[in-house]
N, C-alpha and C. Protein backbone atom coordinates (compact mmCIF):
# COMPACT_ATOMS: atom_id res chain seq x y z
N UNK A 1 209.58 183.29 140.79
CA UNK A 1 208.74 182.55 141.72
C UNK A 1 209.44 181.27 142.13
N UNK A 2 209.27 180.75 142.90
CA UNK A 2 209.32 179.16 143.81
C UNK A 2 208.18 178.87 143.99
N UNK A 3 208.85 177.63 144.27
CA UNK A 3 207.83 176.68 145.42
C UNK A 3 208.00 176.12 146.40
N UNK A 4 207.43 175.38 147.37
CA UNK A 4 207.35 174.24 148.16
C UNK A 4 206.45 173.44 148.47
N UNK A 5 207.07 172.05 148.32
CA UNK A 5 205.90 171.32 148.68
C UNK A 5 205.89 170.42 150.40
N UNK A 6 204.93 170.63 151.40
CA UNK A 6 204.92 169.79 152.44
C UNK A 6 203.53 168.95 152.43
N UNK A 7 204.10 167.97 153.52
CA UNK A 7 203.07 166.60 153.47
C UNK A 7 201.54 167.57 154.73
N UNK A 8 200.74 167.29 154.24
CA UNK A 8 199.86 167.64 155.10
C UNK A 8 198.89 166.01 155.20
N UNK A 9 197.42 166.13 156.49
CA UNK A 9 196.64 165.11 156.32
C UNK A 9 195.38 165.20 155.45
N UNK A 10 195.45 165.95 154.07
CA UNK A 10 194.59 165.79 153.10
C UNK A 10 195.72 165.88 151.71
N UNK A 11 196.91 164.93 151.69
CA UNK A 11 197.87 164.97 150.93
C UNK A 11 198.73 166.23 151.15
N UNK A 12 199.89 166.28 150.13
CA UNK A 12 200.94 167.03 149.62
C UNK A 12 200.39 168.61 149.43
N UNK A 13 200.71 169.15 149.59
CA UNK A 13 199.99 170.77 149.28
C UNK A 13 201.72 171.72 148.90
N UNK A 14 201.34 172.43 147.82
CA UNK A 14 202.59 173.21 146.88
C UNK A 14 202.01 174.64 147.12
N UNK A 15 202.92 174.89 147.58
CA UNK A 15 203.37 176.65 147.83
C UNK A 15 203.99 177.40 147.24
N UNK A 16 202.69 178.02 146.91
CA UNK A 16 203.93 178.88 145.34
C UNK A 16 204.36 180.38 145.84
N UNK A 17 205.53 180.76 146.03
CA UNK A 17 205.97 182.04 146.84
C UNK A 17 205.79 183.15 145.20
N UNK A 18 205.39 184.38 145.58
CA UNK A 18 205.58 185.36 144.84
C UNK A 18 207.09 185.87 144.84
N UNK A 19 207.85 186.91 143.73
CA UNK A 19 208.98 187.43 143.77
C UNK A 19 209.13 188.12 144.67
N UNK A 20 208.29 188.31 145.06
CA UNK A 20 207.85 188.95 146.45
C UNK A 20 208.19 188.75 147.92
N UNK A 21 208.06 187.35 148.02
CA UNK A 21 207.76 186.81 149.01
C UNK A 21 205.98 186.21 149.49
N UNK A 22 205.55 186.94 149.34
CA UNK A 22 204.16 186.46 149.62
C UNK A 22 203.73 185.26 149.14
N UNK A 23 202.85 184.67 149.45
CA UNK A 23 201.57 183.23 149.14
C UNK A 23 200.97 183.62 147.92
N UNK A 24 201.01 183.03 146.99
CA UNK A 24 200.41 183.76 145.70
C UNK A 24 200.09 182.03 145.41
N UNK A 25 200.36 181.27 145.97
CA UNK A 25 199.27 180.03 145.11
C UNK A 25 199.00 178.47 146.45
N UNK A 26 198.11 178.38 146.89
CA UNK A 26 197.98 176.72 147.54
C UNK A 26 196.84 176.29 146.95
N UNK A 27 197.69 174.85 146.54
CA UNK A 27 197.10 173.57 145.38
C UNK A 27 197.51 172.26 146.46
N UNK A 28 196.21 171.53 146.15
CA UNK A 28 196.26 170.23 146.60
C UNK A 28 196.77 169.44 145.37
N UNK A 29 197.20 168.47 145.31
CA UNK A 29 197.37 167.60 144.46
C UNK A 29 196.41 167.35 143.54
N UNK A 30 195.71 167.24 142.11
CA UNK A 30 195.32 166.91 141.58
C UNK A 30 193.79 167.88 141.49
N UNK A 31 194.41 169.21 141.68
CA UNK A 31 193.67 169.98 141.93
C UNK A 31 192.83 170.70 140.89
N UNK A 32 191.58 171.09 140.95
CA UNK A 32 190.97 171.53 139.52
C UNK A 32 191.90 173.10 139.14
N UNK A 33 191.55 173.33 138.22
CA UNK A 33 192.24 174.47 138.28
C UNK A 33 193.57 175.35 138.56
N UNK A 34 194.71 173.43 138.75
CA UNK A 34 196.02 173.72 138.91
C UNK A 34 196.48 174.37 137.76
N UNK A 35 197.45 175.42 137.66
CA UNK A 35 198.40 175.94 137.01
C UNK A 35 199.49 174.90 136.33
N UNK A 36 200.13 175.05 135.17
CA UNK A 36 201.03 174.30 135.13
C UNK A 36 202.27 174.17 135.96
N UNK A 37 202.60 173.09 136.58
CA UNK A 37 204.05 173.44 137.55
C UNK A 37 204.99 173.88 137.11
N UNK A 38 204.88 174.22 136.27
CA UNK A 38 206.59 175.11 135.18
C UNK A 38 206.04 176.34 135.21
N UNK A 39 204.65 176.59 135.45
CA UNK A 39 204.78 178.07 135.94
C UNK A 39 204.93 178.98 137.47
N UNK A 40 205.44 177.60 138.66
CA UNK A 40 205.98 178.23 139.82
C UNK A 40 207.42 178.18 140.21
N UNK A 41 208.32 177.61 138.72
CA UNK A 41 209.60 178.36 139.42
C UNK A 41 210.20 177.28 140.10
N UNK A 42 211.00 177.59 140.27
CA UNK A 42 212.22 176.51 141.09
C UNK A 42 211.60 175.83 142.18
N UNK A 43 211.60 174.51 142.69
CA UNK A 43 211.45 174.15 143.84
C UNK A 43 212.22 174.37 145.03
N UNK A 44 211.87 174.84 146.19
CA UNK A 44 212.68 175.13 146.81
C UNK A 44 212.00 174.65 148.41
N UNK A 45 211.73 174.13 149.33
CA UNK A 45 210.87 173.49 150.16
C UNK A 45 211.50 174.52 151.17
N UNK A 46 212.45 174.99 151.08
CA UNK A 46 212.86 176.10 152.71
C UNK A 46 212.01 177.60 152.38
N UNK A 47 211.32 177.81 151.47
CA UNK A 47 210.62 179.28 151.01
C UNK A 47 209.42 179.02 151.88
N UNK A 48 208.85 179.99 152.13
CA UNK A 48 207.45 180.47 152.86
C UNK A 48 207.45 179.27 153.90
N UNK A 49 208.40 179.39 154.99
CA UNK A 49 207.96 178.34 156.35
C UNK A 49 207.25 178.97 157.27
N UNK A 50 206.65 180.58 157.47
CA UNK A 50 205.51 180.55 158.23
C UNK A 50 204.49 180.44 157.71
N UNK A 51 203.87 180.05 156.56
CA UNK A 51 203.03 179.47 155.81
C UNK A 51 203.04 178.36 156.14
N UNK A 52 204.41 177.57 156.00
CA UNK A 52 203.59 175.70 156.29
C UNK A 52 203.57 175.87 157.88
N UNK A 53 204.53 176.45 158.30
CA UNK A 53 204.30 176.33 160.13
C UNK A 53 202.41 176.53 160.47
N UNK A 54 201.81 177.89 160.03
CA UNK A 54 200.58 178.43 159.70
C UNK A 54 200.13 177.37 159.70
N UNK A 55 200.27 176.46 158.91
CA UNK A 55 199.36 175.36 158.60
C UNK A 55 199.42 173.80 159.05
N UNK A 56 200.17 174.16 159.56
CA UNK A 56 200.68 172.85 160.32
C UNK A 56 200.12 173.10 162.30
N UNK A 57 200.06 174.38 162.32
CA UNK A 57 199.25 174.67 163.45
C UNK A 57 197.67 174.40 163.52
N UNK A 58 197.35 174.35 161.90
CA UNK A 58 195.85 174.66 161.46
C UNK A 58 195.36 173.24 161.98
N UNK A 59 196.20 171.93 161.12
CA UNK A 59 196.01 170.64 161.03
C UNK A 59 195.90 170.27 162.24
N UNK A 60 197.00 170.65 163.33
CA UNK A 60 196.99 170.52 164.64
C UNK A 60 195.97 171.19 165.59
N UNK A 61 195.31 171.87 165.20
CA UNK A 61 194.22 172.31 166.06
C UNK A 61 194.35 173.27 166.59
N UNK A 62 195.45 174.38 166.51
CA UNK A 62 196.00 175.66 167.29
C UNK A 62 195.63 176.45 166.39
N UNK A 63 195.10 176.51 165.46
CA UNK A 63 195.00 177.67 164.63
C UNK A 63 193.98 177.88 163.85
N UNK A 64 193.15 178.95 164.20
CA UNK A 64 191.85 179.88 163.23
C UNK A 64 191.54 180.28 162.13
N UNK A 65 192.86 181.28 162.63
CA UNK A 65 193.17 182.09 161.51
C UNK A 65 194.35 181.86 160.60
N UNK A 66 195.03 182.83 159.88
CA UNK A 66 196.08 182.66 159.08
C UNK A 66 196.41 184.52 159.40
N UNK A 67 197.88 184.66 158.92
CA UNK A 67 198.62 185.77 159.18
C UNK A 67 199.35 185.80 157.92
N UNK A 68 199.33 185.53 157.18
CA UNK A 68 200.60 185.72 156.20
C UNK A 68 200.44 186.45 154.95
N UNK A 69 201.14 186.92 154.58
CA UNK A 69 201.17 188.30 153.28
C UNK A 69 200.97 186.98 152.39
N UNK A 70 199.71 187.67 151.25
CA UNK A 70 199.28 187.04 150.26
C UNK A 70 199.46 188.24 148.83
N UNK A 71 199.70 187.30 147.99
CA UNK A 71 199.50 187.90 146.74
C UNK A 71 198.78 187.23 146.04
N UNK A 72 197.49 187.64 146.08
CA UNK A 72 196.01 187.13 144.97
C UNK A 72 195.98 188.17 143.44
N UNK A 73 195.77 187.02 142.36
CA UNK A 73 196.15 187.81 141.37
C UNK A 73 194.45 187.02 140.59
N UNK A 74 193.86 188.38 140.46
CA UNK A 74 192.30 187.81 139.40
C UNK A 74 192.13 188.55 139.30
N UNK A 75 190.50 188.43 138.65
CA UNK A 75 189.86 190.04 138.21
C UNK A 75 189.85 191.17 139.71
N UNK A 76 189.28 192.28 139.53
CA UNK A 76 188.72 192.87 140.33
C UNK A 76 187.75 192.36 141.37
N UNK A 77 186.12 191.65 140.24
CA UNK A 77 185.25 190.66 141.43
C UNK A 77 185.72 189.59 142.21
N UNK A 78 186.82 188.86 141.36
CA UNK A 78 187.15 187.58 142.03
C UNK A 78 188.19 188.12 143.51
N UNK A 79 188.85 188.88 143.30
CA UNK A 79 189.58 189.85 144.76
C UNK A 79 188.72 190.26 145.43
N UNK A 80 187.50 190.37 145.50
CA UNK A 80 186.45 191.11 146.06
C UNK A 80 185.85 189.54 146.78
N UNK A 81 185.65 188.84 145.86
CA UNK A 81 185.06 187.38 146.88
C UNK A 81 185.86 186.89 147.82
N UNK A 82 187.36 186.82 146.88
CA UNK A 82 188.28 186.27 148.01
C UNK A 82 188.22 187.04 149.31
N UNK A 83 188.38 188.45 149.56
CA UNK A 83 188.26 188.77 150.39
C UNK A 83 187.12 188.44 151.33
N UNK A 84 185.75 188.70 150.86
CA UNK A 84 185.15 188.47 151.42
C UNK A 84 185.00 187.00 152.33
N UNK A 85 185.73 185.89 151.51
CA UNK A 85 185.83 184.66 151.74
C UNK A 85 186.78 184.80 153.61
N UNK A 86 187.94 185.26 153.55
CA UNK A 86 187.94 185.78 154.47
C UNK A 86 187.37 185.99 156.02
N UNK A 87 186.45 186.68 155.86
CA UNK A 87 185.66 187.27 156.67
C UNK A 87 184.62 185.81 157.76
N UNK A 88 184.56 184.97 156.85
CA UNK A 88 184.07 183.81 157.41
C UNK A 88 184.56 182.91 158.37
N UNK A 89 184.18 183.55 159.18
CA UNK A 89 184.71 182.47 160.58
C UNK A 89 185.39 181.07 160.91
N UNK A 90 186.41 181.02 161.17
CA UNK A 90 186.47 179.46 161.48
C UNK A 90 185.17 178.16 162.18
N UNK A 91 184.77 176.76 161.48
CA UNK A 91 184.03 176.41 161.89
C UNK A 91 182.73 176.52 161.31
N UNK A 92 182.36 177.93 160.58
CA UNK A 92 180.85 178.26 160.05
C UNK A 92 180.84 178.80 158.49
N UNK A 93 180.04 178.41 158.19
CA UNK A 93 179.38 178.47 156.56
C UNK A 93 178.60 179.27 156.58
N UNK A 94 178.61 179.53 155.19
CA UNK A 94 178.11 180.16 153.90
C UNK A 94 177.69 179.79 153.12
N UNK A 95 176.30 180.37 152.63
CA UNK A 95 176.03 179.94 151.23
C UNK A 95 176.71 180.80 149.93
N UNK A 96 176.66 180.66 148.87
CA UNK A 96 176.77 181.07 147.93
C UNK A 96 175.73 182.36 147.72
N UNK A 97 174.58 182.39 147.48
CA UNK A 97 173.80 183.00 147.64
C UNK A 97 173.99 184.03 148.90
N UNK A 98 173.90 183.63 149.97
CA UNK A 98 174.42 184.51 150.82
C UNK A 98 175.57 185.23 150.87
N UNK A 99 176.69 184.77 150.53
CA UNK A 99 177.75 185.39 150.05
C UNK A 99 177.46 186.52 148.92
N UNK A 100 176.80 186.19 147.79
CA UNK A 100 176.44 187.12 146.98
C UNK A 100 175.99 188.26 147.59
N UNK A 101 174.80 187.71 148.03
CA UNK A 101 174.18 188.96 148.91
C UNK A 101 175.29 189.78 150.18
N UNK A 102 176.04 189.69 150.63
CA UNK A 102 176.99 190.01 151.50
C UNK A 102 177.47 190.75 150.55
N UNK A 103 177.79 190.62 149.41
CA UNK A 103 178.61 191.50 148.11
C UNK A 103 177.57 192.67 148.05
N UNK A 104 176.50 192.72 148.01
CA UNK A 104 176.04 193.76 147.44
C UNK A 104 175.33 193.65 145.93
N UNK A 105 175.29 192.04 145.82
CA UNK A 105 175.18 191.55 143.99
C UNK A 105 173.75 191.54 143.98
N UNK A 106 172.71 191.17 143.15
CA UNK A 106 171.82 191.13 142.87
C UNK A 106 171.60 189.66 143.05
N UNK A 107 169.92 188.74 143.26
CA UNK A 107 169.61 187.77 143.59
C UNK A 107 170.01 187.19 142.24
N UNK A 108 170.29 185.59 142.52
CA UNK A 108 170.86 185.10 141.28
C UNK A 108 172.38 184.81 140.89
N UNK A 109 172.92 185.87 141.53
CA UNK A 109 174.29 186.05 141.51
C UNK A 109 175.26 185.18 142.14
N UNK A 110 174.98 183.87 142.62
CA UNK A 110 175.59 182.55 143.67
C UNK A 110 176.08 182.13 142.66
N UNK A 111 175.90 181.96 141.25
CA UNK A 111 176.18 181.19 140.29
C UNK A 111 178.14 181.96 140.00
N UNK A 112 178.22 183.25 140.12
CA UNK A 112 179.15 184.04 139.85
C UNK A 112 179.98 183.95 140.89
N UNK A 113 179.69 183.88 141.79
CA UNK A 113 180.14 184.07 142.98
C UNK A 113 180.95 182.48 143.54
N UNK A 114 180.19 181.99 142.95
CA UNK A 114 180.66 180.05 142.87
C UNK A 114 181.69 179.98 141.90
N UNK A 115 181.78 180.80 140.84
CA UNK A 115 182.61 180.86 139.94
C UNK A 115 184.03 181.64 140.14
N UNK A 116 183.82 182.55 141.14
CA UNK A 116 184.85 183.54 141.32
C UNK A 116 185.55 182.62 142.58
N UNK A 117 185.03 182.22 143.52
CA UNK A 117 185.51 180.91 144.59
C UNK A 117 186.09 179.62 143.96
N UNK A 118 185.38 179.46 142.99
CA UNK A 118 186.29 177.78 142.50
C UNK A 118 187.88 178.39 142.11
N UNK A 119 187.97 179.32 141.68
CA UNK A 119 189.31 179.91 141.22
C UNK A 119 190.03 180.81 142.44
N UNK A 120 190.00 180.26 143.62
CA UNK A 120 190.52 180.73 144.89
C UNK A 120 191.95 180.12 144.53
N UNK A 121 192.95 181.11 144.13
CA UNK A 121 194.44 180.77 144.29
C UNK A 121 194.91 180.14 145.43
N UNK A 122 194.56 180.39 147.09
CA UNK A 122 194.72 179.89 148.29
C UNK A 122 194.10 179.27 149.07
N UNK A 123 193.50 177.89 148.92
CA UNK A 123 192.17 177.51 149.22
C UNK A 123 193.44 177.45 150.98
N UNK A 124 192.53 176.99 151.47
CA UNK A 124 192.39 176.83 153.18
C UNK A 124 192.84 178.06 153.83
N UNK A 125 193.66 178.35 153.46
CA UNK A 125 193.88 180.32 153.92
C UNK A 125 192.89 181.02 153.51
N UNK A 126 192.66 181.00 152.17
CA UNK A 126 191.11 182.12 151.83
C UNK A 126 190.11 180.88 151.97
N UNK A 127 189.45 180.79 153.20
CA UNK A 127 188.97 179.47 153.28
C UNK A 127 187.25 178.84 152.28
N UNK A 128 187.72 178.91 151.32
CA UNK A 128 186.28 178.82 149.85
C UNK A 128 185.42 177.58 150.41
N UNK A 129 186.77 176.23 151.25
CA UNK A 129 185.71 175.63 151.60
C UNK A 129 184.22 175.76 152.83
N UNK A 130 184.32 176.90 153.16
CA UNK A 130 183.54 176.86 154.11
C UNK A 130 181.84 177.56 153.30
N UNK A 131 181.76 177.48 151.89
CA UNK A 131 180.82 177.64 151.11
C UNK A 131 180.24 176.60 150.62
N UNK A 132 178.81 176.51 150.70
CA UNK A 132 178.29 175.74 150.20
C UNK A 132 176.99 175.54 149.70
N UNK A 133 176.08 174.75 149.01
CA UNK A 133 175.16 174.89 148.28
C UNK A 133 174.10 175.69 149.22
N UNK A 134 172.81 176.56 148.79
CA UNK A 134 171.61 177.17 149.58
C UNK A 134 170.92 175.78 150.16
N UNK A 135 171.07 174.57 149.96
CA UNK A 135 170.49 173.88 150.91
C UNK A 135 171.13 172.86 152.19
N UNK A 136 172.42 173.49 151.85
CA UNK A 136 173.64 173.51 152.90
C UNK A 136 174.19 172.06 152.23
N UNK A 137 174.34 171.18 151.37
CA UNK A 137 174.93 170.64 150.42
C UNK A 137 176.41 170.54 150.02
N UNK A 138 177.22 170.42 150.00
CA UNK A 138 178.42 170.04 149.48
C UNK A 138 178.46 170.12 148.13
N UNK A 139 179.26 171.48 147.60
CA UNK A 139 179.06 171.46 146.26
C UNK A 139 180.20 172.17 145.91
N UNK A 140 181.13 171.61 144.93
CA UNK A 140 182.26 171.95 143.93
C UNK A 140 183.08 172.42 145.01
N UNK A 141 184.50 171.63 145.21
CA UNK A 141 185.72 172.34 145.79
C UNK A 141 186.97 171.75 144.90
N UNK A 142 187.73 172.76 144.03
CA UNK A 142 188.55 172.26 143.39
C UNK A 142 189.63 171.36 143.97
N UNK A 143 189.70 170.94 145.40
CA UNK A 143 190.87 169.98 145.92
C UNK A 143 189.81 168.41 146.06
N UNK A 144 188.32 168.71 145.31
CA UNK A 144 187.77 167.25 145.73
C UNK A 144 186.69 167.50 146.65
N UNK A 145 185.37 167.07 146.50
CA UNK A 145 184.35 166.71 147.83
C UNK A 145 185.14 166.33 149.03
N UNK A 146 185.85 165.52 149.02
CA UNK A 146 186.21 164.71 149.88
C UNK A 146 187.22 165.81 150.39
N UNK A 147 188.06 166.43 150.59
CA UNK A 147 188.96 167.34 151.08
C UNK A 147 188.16 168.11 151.62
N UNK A 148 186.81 168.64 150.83
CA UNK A 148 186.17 169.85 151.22
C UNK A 148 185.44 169.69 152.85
N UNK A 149 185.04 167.87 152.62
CA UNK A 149 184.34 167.61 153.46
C UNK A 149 185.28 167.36 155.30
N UNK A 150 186.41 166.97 154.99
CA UNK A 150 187.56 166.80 155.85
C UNK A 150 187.77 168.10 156.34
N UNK A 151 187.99 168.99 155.85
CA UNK A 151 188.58 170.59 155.75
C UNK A 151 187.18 170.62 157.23
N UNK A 152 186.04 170.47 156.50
CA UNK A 152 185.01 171.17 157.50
C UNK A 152 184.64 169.98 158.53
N UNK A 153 184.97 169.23 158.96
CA UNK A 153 184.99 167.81 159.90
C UNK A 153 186.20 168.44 160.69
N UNK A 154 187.27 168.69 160.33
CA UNK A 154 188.15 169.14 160.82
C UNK A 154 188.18 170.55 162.08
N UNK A 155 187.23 171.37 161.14
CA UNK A 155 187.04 172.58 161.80
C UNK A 155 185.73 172.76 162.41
N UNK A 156 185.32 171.23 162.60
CA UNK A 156 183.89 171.29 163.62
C UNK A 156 184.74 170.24 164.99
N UNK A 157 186.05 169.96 164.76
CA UNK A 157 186.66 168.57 165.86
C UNK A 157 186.24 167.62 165.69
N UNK A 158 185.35 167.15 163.91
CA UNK A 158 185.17 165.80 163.88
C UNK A 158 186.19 165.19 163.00
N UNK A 159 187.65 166.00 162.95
CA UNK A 159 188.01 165.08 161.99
C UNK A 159 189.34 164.12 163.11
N UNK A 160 189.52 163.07 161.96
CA UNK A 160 190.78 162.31 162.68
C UNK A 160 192.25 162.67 162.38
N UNK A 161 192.19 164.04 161.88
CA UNK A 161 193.78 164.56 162.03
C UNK A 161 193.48 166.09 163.01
C-alpha cells in the first residue's frame, strides 16, 4: 500500500492506495477511527491523482459524483451501507433510520446503521456525511461536526470554498 497526502479546504486529507491501485482509505486529519499511519505504506503524493483531481473538482464546484475504483474492506453489512451510502444524491440527506429502512432492516436498526457509517473507510466519496439524526440534527461524523457541517454548506452553495 501507499499513500498521499493533498491540502484540501477542510484540511490535509491522506489517500491510502490499495496494492491494487484502488481508494481503499480517505482520512481527514485527526480523524475518529484513523488507522495507524504505518499501516498505509510508503508515502508517495504522485499515487491515485484522479482521486485528488476527483476532489479537487468536488471543492471547486464541478463535481457530484465520484468515478474511481474503490476498495472497501468491512463486514458484509458495513459494504452493504456503504453502498447504499452511495446512492444518496449530491446536496440531499438521510436519516439514519431511513437509511435502515432503505436496507430492508427492521425499525430500530439506525443505531447499526450509524455504526456501520461512522466506520466509512472513504468519507466524501462514500458520502456518510450526508446522514443525519431523525430530527434532521447533526450527529457523529468521524472528520468532526464541523467538517460534516462544511461538507453539507458546501453541497447546498453555502459554503466559502
Amino acid at each position: 500500500m501507499t499513500y498521499a497526502v493533498m491540502d484540501s479546504p477542510i484540511g490535509p486529507l491522506t489517500l491510502v492506495a490499495a496494492d491494487t491501485g484502488e481508494l481503499a482509505g480517505l482520512y481527514m486529519d485527526q480523524q475518529r477511527h484513523l488507522p495507524a499511519i504505518e499501516t498505509f505504506g510508503s508515502r508517495d503524493d504522485s499515487v491515485l491523482p484522479a482521486v485528488a483531481e476527483q476532489l479537487i473538482e468536488y471543492f471547486e464546484h464541478g463535481r457530484t459524483t465520484f468515478d474511481v475504483p474503490l476498495k472497501l474492506t468491512g463486514t458484509p453489512f458495513q459494504q452493504r451501507v456503504w453502498t447504499a451510502l452511495q446512492d444518496i444524491p449530491y446536496g440531499e440527506l438521510t436519516t439514519y433510520g431511513e437509511l435502515a429502512r432503505d436496507l430492508g432492516m427492521v425499525p430500530g436498526a439506525a443505531r447499526a446503521v450509524g455504526l456501520a457509517n461512522g466506520k466509512n473507510p472513504v468519507s466524501i466519496i462514500v458520502p456518510c456525511h450526508r446522514v443525519v439524526g431523525s430530527t434532521g440534527n447533526l450527529t457523529g461524523y468521524g472528520g468532526g461536526l464541523h467538517r460534516k457541517q462544511a461538507l453539507l454548506d458546501h453541497e447546498r452553495g453555502d459554503a466559502l470554498f
